[in-house]
Protein backbone atom coordinates (compact mmCIF):
# COMPACT_ATOMS: atom_id res chain seq x y z
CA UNK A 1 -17.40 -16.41 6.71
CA UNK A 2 -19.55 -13.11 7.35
CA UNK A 3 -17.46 -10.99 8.56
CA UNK A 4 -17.96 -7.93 11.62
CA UNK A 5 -18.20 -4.56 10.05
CA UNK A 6 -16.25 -3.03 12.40
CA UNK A 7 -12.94 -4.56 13.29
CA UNK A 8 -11.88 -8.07 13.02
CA UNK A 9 -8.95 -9.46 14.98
CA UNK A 10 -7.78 -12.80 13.53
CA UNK A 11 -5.30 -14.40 15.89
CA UNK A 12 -3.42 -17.58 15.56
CA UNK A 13 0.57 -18.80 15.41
CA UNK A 14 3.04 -17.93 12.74
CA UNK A 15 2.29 -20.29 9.40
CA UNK A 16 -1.68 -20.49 10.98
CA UNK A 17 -3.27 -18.78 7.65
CA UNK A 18 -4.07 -15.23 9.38
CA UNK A 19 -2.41 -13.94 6.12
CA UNK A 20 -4.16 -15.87 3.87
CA UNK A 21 -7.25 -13.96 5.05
CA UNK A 22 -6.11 -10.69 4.36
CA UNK A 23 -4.66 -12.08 0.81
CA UNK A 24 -7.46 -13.30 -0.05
CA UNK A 25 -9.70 -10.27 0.83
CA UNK A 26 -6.81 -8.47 -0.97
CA UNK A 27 -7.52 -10.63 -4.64
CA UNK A 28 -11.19 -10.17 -4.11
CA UNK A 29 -11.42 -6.18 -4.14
CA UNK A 30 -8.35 -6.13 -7.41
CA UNK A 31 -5.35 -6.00 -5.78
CA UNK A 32 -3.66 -9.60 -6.34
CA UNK A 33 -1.61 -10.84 -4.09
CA UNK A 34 -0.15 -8.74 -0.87
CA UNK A 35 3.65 -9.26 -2.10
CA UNK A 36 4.25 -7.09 -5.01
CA UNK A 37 5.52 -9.05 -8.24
CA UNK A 38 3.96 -12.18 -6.74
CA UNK A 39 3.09 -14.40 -9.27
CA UNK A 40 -0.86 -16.09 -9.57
CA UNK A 41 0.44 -19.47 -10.54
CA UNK A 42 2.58 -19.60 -7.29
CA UNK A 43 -0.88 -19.10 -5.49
CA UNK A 44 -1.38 -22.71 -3.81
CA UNK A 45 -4.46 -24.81 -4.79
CA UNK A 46 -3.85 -26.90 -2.26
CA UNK A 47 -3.26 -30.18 -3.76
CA UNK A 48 -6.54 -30.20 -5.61
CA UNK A 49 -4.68 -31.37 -9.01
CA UNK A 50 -6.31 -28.29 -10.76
CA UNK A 51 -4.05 -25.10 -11.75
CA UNK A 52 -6.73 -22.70 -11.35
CA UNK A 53 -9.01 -21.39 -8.17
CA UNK A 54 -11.83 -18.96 -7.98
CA UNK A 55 -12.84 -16.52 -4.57
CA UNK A 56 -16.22 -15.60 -4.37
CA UNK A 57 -17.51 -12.40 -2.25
CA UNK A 58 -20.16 -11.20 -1.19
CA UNK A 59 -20.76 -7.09 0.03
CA UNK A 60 -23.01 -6.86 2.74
CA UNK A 61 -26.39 -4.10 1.62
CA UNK A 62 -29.56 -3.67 0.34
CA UNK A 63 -28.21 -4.65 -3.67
CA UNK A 64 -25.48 -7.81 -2.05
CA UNK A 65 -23.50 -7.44 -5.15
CA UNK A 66 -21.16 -10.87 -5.44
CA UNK A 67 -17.80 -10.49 -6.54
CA UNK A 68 -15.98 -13.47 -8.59
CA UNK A 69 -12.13 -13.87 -9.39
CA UNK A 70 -11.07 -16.76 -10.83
CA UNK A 71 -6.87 -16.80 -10.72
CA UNK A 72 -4.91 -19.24 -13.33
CA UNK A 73 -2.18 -17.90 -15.79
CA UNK A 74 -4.11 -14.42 -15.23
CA UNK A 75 -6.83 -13.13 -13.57
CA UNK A 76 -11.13 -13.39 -14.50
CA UNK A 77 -13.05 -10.63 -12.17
CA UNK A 78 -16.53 -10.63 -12.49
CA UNK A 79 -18.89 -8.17 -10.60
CA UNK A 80 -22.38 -9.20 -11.13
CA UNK A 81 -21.73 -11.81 -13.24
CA UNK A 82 -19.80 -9.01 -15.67
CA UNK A 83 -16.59 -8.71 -16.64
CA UNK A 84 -14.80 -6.10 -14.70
CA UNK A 85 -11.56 -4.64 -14.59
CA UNK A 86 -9.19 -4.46 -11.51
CA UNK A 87 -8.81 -0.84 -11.31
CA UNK A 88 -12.61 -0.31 -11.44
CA UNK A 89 -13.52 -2.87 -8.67
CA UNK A 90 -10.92 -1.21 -6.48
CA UNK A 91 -12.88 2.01 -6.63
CA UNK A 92 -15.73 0.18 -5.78
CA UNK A 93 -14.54 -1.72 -2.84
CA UNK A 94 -11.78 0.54 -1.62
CA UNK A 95 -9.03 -1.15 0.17
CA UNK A 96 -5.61 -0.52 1.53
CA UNK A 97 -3.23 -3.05 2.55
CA UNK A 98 -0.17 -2.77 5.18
CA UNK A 99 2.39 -5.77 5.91
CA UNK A 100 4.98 -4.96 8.57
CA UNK A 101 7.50 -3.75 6.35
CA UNK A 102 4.71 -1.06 5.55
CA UNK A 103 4.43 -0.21 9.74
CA UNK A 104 8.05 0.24 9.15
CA UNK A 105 8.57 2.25 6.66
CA UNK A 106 10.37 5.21 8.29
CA UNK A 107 13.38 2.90 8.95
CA UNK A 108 13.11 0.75 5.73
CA UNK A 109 14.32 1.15 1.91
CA UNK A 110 12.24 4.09 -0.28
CA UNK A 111 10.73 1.54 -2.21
CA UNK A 112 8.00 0.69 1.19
CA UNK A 113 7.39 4.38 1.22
CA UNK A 114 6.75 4.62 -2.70
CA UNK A 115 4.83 1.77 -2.42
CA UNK A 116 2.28 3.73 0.29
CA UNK A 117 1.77 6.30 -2.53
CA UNK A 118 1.41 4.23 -5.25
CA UNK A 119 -1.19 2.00 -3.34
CA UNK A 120 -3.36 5.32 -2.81
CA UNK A 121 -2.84 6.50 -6.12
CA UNK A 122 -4.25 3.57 -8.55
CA UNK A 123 -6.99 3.56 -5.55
CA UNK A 124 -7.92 7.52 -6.06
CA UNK A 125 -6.69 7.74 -9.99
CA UNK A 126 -7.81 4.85 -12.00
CA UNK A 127 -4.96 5.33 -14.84
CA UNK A 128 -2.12 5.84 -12.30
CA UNK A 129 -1.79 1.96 -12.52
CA UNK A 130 -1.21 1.89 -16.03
CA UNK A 131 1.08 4.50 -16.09
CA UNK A 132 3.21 3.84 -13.40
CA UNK A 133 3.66 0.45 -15.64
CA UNK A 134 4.21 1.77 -18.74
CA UNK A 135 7.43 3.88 -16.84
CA UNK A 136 8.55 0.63 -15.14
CA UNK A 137 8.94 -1.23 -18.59
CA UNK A 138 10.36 2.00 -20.16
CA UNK A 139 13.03 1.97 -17.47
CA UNK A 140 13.49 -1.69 -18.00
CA UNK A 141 14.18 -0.65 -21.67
CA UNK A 142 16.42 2.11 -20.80
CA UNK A 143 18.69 -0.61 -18.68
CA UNK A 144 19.00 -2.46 -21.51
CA UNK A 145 20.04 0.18 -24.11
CA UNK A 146 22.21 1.16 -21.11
CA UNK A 147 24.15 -2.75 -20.77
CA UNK A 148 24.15 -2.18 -24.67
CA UNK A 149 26.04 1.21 -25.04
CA UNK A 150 23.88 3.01 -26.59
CA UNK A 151 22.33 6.41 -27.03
CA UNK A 152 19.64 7.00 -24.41
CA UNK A 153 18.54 10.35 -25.79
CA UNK A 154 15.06 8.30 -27.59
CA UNK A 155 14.21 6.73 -24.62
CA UNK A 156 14.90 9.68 -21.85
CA UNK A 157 12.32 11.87 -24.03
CA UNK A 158 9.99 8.58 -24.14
CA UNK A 159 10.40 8.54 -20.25
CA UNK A 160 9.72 12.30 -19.39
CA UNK A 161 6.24 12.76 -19.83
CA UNK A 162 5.50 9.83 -18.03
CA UNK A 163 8.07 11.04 -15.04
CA UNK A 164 6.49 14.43 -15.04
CA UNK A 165 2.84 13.13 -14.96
CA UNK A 166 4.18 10.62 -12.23
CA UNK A 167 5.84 13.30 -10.16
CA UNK A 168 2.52 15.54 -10.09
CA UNK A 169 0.48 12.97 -9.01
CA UNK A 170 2.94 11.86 -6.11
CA UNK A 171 3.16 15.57 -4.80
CA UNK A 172 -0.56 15.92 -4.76
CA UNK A 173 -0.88 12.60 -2.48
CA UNK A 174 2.12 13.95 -0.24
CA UNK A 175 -0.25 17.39 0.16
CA UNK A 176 -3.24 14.87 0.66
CA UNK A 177 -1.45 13.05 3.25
CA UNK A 178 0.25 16.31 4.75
CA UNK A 179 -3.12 17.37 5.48
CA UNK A 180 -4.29 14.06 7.19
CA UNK A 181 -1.92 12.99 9.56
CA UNK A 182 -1.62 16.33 11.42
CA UNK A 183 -5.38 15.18 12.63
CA UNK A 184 -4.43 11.45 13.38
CA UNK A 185 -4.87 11.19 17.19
CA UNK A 186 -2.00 8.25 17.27
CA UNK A 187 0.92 10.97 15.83
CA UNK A 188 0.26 11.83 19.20
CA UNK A 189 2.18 15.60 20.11
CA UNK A 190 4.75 15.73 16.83
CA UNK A 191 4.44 17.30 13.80
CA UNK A 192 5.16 15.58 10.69
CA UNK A 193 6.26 17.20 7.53
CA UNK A 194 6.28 14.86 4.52
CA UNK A 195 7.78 15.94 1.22
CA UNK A 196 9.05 14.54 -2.54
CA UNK A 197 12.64 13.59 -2.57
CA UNK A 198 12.39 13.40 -6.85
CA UNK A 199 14.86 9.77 -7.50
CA UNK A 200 18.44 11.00 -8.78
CA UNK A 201 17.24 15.05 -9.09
CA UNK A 202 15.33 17.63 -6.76
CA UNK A 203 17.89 20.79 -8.00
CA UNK A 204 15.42 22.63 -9.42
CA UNK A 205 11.86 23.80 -8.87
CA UNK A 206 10.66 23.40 -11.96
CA UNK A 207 9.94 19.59 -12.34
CA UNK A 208 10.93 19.19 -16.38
CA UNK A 209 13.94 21.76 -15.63
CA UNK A 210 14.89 19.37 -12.92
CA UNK A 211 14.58 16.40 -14.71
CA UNK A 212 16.61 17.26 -18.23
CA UNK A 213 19.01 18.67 -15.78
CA UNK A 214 19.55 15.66 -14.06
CA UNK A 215 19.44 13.20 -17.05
CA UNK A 216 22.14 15.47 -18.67
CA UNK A 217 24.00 15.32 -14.93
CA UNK A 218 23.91 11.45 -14.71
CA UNK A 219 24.80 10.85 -18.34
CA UNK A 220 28.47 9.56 -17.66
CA UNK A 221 27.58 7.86 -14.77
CA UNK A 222 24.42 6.05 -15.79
CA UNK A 223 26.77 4.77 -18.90
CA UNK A 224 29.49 3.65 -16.54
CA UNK A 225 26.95 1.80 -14.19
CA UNK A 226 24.38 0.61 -16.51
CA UNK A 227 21.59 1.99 -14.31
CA UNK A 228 19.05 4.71 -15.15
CA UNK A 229 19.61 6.87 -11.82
CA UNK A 230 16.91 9.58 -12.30
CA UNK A 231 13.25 9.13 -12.33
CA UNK A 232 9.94 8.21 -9.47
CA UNK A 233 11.81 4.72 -9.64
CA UNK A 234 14.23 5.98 -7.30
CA UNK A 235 11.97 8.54 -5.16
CA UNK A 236 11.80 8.49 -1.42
CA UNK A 237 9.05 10.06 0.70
CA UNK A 238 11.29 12.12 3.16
CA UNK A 239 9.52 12.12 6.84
CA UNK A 240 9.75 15.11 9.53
CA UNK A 241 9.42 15.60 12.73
CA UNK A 242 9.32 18.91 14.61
CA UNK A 243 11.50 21.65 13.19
CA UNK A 244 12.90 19.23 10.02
CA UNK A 245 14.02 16.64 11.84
CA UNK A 246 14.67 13.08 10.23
CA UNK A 247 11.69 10.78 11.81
CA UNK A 248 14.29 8.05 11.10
CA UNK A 249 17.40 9.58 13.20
CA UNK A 250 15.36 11.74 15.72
CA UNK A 251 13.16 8.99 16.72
CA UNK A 252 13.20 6.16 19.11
CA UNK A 253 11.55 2.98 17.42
CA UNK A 254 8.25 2.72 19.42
CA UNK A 255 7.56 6.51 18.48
CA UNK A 256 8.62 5.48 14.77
CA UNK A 257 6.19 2.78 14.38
CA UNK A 258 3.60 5.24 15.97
CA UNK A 259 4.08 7.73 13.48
CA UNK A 260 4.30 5.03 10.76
CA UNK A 261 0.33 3.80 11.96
CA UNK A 262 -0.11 7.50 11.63
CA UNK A 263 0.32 7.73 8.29
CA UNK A 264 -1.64 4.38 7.60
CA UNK A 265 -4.68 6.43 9.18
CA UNK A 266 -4.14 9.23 7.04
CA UNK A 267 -3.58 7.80 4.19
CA UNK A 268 -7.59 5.95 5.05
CA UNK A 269 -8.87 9.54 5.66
CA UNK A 270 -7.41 10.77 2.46
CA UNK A 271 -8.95 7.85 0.84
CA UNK A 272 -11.88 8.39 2.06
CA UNK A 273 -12.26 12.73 1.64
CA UNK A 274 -11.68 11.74 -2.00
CA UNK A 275 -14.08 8.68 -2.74
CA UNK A 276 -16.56 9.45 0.11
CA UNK A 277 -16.11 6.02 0.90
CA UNK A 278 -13.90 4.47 3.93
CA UNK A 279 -11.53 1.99 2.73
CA UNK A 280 -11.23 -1.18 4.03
CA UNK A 281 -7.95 -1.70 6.19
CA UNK A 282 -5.80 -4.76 5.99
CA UNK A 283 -3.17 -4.88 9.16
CA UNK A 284 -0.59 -7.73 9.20
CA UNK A 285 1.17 -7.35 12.74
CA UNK A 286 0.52 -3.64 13.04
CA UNK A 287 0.33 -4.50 16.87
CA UNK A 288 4.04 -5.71 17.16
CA UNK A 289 5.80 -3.86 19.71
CA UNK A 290 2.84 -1.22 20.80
CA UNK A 291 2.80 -0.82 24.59
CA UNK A 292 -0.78 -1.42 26.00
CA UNK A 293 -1.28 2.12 25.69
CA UNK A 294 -0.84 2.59 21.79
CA UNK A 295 -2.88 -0.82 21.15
CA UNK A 296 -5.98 0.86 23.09
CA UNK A 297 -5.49 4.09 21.22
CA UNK A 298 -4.73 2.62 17.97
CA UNK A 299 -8.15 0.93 18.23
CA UNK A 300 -10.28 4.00 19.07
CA UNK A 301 -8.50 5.72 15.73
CA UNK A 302 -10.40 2.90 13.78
CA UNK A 303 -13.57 2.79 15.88
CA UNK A 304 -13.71 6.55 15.03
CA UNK A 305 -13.27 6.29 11.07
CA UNK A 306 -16.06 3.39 11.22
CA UNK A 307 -14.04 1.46 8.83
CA UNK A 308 -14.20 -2.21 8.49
CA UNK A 309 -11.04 -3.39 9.55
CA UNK A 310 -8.86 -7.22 9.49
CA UNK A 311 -5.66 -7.35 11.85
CA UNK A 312 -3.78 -10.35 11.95
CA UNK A 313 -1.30 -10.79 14.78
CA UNK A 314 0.39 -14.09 16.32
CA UNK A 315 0.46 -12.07 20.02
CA UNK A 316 -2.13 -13.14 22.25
CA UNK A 317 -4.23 -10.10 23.19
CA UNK A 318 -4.82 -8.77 26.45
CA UNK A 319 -8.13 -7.06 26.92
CA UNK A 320 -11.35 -6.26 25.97
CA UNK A 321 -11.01 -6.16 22.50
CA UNK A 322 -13.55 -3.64 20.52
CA UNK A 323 -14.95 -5.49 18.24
CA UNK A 324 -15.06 -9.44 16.84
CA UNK A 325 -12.12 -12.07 17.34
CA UNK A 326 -11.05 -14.52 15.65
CA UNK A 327 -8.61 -17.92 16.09
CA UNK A 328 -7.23 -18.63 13.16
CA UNK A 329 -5.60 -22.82 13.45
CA UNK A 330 -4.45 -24.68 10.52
CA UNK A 331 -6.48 -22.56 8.26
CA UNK A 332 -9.97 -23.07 10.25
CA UNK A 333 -11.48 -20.06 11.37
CA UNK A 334 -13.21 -20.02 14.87
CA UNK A 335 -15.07 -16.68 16.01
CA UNK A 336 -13.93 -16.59 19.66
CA UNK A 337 -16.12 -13.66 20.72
CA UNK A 338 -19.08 -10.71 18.41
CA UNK A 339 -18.53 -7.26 19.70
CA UNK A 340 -21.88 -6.18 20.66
């Protein structure tokens, strides 16, 4: 397929393969697959009797540098016909991703919302990947000197640095998106405040002072539980309206999703004010439940950041759509109209 530039509406029924698209654009710019802790080998090869697949790509320019994954136990990335790694690719082909628990992620769990800073992060910071791992299996370790009943002390010191680092980095996104979405045209009249809730502490200002207060606050209860309660695995990303207002309890739903979209569009400007590059946006079903009005606007907030957009939705659209669609049956792909 050669793809629009602009935005690309794939259509089709549930199970069709709209998602498969976006997946697959998804593994091609370093990502993996769109659910988190996926696996590769559950990837399907479609019968073929081999375990492994490879997506080619190929970016549009005067240089038409082709991209190669090839997925079995682990992933092969090639740019150029070198060996590249994941983190590097995504700085060079920017992209963020949003499923529908994403467009609502006022109303869902914290872990949506982390996930929308974490997604920017390893796009603007290279090592913010690797770190943010290194914490996961740390807290993974702590759980299980926890189950044991053992000292943490070792491990809590282990863990700080990384929760301090992880905590900076977090708060400088929130400022980065706090100055975006004030200027998205689809928050419409509101103003949103967004701000670090720090997971099992937020007492103090100081960020270590905070964090050895809370470790030595949660002590008992983290060895009654068996749970490490403090640290970014339990952050939230608490969002305002007007005058500190929950969004999620001041909000009716339709102006909940709209200020979710909101903060998918400033989360591209942020994107692209630090890289100088707009991303590419991946939509799954980010039109549910807009009226007519919020599809139309919506669509002029992407025209105007000239980014090259995919949205997949099963609703039948209405319209003159502004740019190319797409019918997605069975996993053929039919262009039903070009946006000239």
């Amino acid at each position: 397929m050669k793809w629009c530039p602009g935005l690309n509406l794939l259509t089709g029924n549930n199970g069709s393969g709209k998602t498969n698209i976006l997946e697959g654009i998804n593994i091609i710019s370093g990502w993996g697959p769109l659910e988190r802790g996926t696996k590769t080998a559950s990837l399907p090869t479609w019968n073929s009797g081999s375990n492994e697949v490879q997506l080619t790509g190929q970016l549009e320019g005067d240089n038409g540098e082709i991209i190669k994954v090839k997925i079995s136990d682990r992933y092969s990335i090639k740019f150029e016909e070198k060996q590249i790694r994941a983190p590097e690719l995504r700085w060079k082909v920017p992209v963020l991703s949003f499923l529908p628990n994403d467009v609502a992620i006022i109303e869902s769990s914290a872990s949506y919302r982390r996930r929308l800073l974490d997604m920017i992060l390893a796009l603007l910071i290279p090592p913010y990947a690797v770190r943010l791992n290194d914490y996961r299996r740390g807290i993974k370790q702590k759980a299980i000197i926890l189950r044991r009943g053992e000292s943490t002390d070792i491990i809590n010191r282990v863990l700080m640095p990384l929760a301090l680092w992880i905590w900076k980095m977090r708060e400088e996104c929130i400022l980065l998106l706090s100055e975006c979405i004030n200027n998205v045209d689809f928050a419409a009249s509101s103003h949103v405040d967004l701000f670090l809730k720090r997971g099992g502490a937020g007492v103090l200002e100081s960020p270590e002072d905070d964090y050895l207060n809370a470790i030595s606050a949660n002590e008992e209860r983290e060895s009654v539980i068996k749970i490490p309660l403090v640290g970014p695995h339990r952050d939230d990303l608490v969002i305002n309206v007007d005058n500190c207002r929950a969004a999620s309890e001041s909000l009716s739903r339709g102006y909940r999703r709209r200020i979710a979209i909101a903060l998918i569009l400033a989360a591209s400007d942020g994107v692209y004010r630090k890289l100088g590059k707009e991303p590419i946006l991946l939509l799954d079903e980010v039109t549910a439940e807009l009226d007519p009005e919020g599809k139309e606007v919506l669509f002029k907030s992407l025209i105007k950041r000239k980014a090259q957009v995919f949205a997949a939705t099963a609703e039948p659209y209405a319209g003159v759509f502004p740019g190319s669609t797409y019918d997605i049956n069975a996993g053929r792909v039919e262009k039903i109209n070009e946006y000239q």
